[in-house]
Protein backbone atom coordinates (compact mmCIF):
# COMPACT_ATOMS: atom_id res chain seq x y z
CA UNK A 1 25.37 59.17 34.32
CA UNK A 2 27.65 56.83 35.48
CA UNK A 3 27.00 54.77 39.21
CA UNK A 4 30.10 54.44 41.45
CA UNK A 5 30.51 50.40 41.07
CA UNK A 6 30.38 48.26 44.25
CA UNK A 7 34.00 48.05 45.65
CA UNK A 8 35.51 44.22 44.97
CA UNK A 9 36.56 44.56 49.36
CA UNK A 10 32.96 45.11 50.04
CA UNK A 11 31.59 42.31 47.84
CA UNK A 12 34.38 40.22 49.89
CA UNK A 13 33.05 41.24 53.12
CA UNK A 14 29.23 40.76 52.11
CA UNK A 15 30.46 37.01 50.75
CA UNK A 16 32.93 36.75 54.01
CA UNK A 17 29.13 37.73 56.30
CA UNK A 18 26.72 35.28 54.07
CA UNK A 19 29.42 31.99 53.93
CA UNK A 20 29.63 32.70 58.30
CA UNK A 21 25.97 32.66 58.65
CA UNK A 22 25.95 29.15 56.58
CA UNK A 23 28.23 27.77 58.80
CA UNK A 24 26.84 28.92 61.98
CA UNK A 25 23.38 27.29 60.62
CA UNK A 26 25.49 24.09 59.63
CA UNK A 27 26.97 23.72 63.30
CA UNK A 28 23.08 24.33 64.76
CA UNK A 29 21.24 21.91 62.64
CA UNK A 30 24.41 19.38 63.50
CA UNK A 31 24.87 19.72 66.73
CA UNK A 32 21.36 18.98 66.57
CA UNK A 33 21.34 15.48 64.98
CA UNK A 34 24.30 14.47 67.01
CA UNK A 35 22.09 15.05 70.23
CA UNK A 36 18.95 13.00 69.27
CA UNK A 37 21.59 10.65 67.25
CA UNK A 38 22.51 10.20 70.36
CA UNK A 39 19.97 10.59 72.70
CA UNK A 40 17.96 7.32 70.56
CA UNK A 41 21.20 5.02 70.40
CA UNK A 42 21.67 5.32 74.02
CA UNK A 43 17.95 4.89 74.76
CA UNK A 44 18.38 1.50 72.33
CA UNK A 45 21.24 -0.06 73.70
CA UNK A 46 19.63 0.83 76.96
CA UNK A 47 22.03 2.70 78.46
CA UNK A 48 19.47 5.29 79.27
CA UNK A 49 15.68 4.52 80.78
CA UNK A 50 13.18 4.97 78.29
CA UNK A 51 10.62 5.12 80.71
CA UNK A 52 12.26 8.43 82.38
CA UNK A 53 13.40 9.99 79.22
CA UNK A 54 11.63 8.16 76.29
CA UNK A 55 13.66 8.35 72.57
CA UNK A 56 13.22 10.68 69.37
CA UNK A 57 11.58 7.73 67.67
CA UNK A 58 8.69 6.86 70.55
CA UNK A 59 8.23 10.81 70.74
CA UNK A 60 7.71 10.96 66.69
CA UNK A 61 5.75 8.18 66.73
CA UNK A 62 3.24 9.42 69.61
CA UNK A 63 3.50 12.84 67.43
CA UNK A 64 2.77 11.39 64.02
CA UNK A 65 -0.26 9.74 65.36
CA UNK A 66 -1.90 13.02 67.28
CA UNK A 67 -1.13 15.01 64.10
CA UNK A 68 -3.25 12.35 62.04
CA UNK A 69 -5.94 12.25 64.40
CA UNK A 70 -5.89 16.15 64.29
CA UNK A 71 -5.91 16.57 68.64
CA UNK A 72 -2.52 17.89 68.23
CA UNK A 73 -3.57 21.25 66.05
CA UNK A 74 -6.50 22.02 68.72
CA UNK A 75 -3.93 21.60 71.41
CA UNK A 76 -1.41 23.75 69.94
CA UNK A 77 -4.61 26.23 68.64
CA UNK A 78 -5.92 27.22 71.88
CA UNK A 79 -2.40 27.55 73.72
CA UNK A 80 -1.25 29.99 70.65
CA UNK A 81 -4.35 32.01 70.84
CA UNK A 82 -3.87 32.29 74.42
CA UNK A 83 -0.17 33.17 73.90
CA UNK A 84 -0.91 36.00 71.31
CA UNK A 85 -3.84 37.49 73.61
CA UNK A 86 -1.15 37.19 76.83
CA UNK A 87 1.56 38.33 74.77
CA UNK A 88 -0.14 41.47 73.00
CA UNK A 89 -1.79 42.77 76.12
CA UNK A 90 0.61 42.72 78.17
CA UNK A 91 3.30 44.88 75.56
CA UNK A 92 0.97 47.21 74.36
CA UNK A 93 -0.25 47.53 78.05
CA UNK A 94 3.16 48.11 79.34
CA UNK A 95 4.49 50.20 77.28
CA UNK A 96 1.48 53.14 77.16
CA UNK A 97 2.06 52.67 80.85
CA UNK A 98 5.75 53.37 80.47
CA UNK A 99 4.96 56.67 78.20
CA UNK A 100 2.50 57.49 81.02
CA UNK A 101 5.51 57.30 83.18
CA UNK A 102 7.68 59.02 81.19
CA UNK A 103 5.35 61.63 80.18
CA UNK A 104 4.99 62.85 84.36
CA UNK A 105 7.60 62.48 86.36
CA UNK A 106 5.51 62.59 88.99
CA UNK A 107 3.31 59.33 88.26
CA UNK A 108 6.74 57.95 88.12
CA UNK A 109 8.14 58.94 90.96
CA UNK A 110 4.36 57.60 93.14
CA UNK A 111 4.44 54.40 91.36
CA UNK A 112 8.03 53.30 91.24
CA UNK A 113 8.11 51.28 94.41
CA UNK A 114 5.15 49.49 93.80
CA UNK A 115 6.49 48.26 90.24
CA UNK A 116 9.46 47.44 92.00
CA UNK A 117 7.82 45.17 94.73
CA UNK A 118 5.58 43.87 92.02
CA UNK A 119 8.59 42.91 90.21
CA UNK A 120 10.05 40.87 93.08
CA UNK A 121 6.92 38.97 93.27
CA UNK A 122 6.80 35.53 91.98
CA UNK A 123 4.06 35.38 89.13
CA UNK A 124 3.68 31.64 89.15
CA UNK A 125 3.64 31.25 92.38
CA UNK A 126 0.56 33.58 92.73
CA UNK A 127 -0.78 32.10 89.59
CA UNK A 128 -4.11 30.14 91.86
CA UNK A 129 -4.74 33.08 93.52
CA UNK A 130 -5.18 34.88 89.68
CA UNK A 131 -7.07 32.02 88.39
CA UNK A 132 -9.96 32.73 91.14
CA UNK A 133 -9.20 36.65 90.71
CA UNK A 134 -9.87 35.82 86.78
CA UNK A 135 -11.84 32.61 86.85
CA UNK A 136 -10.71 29.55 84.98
CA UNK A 137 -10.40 29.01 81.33
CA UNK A 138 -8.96 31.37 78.75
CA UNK A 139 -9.33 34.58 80.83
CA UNK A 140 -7.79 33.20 83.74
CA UNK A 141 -4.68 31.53 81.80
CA UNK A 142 -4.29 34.58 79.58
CA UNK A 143 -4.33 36.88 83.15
CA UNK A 144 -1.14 34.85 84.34
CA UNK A 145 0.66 35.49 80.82
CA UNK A 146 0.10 38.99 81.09
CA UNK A 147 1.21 39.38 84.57
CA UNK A 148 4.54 38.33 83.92
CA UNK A 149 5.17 40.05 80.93
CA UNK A 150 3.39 43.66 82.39
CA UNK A 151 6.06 44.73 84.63
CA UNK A 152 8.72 43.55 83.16
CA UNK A 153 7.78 45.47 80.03
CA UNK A 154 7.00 48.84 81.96
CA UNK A 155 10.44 48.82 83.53
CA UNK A 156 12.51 48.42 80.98
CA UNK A 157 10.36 50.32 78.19
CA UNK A 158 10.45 52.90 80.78
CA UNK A 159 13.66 52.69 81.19
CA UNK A 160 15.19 53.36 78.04
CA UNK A 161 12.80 56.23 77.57
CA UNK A 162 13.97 58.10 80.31
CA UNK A 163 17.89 57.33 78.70
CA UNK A 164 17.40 58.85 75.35
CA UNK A 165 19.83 61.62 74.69
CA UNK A 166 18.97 64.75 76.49
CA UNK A 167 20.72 66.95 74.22
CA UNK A 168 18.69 66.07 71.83
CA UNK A 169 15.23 66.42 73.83
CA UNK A 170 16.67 69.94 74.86
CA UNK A 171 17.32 70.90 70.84
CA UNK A 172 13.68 69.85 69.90
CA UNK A 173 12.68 72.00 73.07
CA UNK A 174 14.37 74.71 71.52
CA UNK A 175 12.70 74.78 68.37
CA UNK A 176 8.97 74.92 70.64
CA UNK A 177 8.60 70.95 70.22
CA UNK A 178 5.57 69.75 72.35
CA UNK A 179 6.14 66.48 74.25
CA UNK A 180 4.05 64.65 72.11
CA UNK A 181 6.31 65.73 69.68
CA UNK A 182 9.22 64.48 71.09
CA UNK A 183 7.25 61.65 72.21
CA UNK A 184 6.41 60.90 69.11
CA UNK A 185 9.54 61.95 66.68
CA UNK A 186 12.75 61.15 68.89
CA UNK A 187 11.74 58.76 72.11
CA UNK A 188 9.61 55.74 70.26
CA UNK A 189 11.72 55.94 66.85
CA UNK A 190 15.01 55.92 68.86
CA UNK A 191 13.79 52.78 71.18
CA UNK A 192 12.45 50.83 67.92
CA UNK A 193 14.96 48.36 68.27
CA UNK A 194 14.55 47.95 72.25
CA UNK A 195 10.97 47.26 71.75
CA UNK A 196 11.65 44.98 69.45
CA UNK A 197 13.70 43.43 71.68
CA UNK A 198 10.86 43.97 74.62
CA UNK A 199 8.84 41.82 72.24
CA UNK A 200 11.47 38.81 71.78
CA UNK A 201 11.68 38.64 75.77
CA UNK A 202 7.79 38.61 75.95
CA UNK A 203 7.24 35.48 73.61
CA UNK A 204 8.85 33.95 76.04
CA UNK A 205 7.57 35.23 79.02
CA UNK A 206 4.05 34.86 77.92
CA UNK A 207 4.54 30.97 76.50
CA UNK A 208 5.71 30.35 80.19
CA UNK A 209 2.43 32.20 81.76
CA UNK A 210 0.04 29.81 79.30
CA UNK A 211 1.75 26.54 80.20
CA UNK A 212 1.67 27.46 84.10
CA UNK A 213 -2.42 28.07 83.86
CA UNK A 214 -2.61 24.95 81.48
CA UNK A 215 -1.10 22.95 84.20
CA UNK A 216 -3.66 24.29 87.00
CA UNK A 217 -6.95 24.60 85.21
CA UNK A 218 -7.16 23.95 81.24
CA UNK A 219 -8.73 20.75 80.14
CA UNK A 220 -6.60 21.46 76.83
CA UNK A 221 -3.82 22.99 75.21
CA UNK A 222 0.52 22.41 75.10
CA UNK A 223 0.72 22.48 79.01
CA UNK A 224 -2.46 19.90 79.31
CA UNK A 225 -0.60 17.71 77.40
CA UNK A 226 2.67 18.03 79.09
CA UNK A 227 0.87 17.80 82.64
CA UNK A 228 -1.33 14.86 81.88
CA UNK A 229 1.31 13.09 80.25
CA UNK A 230 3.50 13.51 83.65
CA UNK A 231 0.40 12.39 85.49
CA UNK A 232 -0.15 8.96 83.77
CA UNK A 233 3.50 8.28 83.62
CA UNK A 234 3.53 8.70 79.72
CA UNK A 235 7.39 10.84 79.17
CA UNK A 236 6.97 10.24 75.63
CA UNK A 237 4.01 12.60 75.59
CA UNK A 238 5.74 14.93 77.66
CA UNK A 239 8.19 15.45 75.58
CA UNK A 240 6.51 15.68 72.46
CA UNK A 241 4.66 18.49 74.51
CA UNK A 242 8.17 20.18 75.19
CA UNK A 243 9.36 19.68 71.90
CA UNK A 244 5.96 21.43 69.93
CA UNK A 245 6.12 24.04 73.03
CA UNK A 246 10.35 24.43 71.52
CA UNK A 247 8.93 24.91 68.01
CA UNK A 248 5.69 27.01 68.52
CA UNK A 249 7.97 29.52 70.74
CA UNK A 250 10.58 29.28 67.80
CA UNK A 251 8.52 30.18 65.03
CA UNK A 252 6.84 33.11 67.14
CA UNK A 253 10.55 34.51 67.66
CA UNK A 254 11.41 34.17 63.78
CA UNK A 255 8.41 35.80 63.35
CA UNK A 256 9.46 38.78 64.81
CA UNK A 257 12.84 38.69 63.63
CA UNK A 258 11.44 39.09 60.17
CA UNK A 259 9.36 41.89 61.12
CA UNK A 260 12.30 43.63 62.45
CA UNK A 261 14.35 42.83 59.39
CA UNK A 262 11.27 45.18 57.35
CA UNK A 263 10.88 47.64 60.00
CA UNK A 264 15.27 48.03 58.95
CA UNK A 265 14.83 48.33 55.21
């Protein structure tokens, strides 16, 4: 039996996708290099302070030597773990909270201003008053990262729950589908992509809630390095704390870009 063969326009358009992807990559990574091409010949010529904004070579350097004297991996260790606990909490947390939500109307309806006023509240600025409510260390810090992620999360999961097609709901109702049916068959699997997405914006979210509680109370981790280095005058170890922060928070993000890539196929 004979397979249709692939059309010669769609092998042009696949070729057309792949060779715009290269060059978007291309223009990253360069646009790259010209900034800390240029960031170390103005810091050389001394048109720039080094002691305000240091240069790629001092920063590789100071990085190079906390890699071989293995600090940096127990640094980047502890504020990864507490990033994944922050991170994980905080979406699975919010979003069985949004199906609560969505499941009674009711519950909704009580709770809604009070996720809206906790919304409006400034996380980091209440981030003390959580680190006595939680006590210091790694349940305090991981508290603040799921704080700012938690609401966030139940809105918007929430959110796009309640926006799912109601024609379709009402056609599943039809044929005697329970809600945990329709929980289960039409709202998550249509909102697979927007919690996906949930997920990207949480990375972020929780990265931000570590460094704030490294900065108050942690004797370790990416914000202890970036804080201490600030406090002894050191910018080259601040931003070599920036820049591993930049790439931890990176590879996290690819991360689950790949898993959404399987979850397509």
């Amino acid at each position: 039996m004979n397979e249709n063969p692939i059309s010669k326009e769609y092998l042009d358009f696949i070729k057309e996708k792949q060779k715009k992807k290269r060059l978007i990559l291309i223009w990253q990574v360069s646009l790259l290099i010209i900034f800390l091409f240029s960031w170390e010949l103005l810091a050389r010529l001394g048109i720039i302070n080094t002691f305000l904004v240091s240069s790629p070579s001092a920063i590789y350097k100071l990085l190079i030597e906390y890699i071989k004297n293995g600090s940096l991996f127990r640094h980047i260790g502890i504020s990864l773990w507490e990033t994944i606990l922050g991170f994980s909490i905080g979406t699975i947390l919010g979003i069985i909270i949004a199906i609560i939500l969505w499941w009674s109307d009711t519950i909704a309806r009580i709770l809604d201003p009070f996720f809206v006023v906790l919304n409006a509240l400034p996380k980091t600025a209440l981030a003390p008053i959580l680190i006595v409510w939680a006590g210091a260390g790694v349940k305090g810090i991981v508290v603040i990262a799921i704080s700012i992620s938690l609401i966030s999360t139940i809105l918007a999961a929430y959110n796009y729950f309640i926006n799912v097609d109601k024609e379709k709901i009402k056609m599943l109702q039809s044929f005697g589908a329970s809600k945990f049916q329709i929980l289960t068959k039409l709202i998550l699997p249509a909102n697979v992509k927007n919690i996906i997405n949930i997920v990207k914006i949480n990375i972020g979210l929780s990265w931000v809630g570590v460094i704030v509680g490294e900065f108050l109370v942690s004797r370790s981790g990416i914000g202890y390095l970036i804080v201490y280095g600030g406090q002894v005058f050191r910018l080259d170890l601040v931003m070599m704390g920036v820049f591993v922060l930049a790439i931890c928070a990176l590879l996290m993000y690819q991360a689950i870009n790949l898993i959404e890539k399987l979850i397509k196929r």
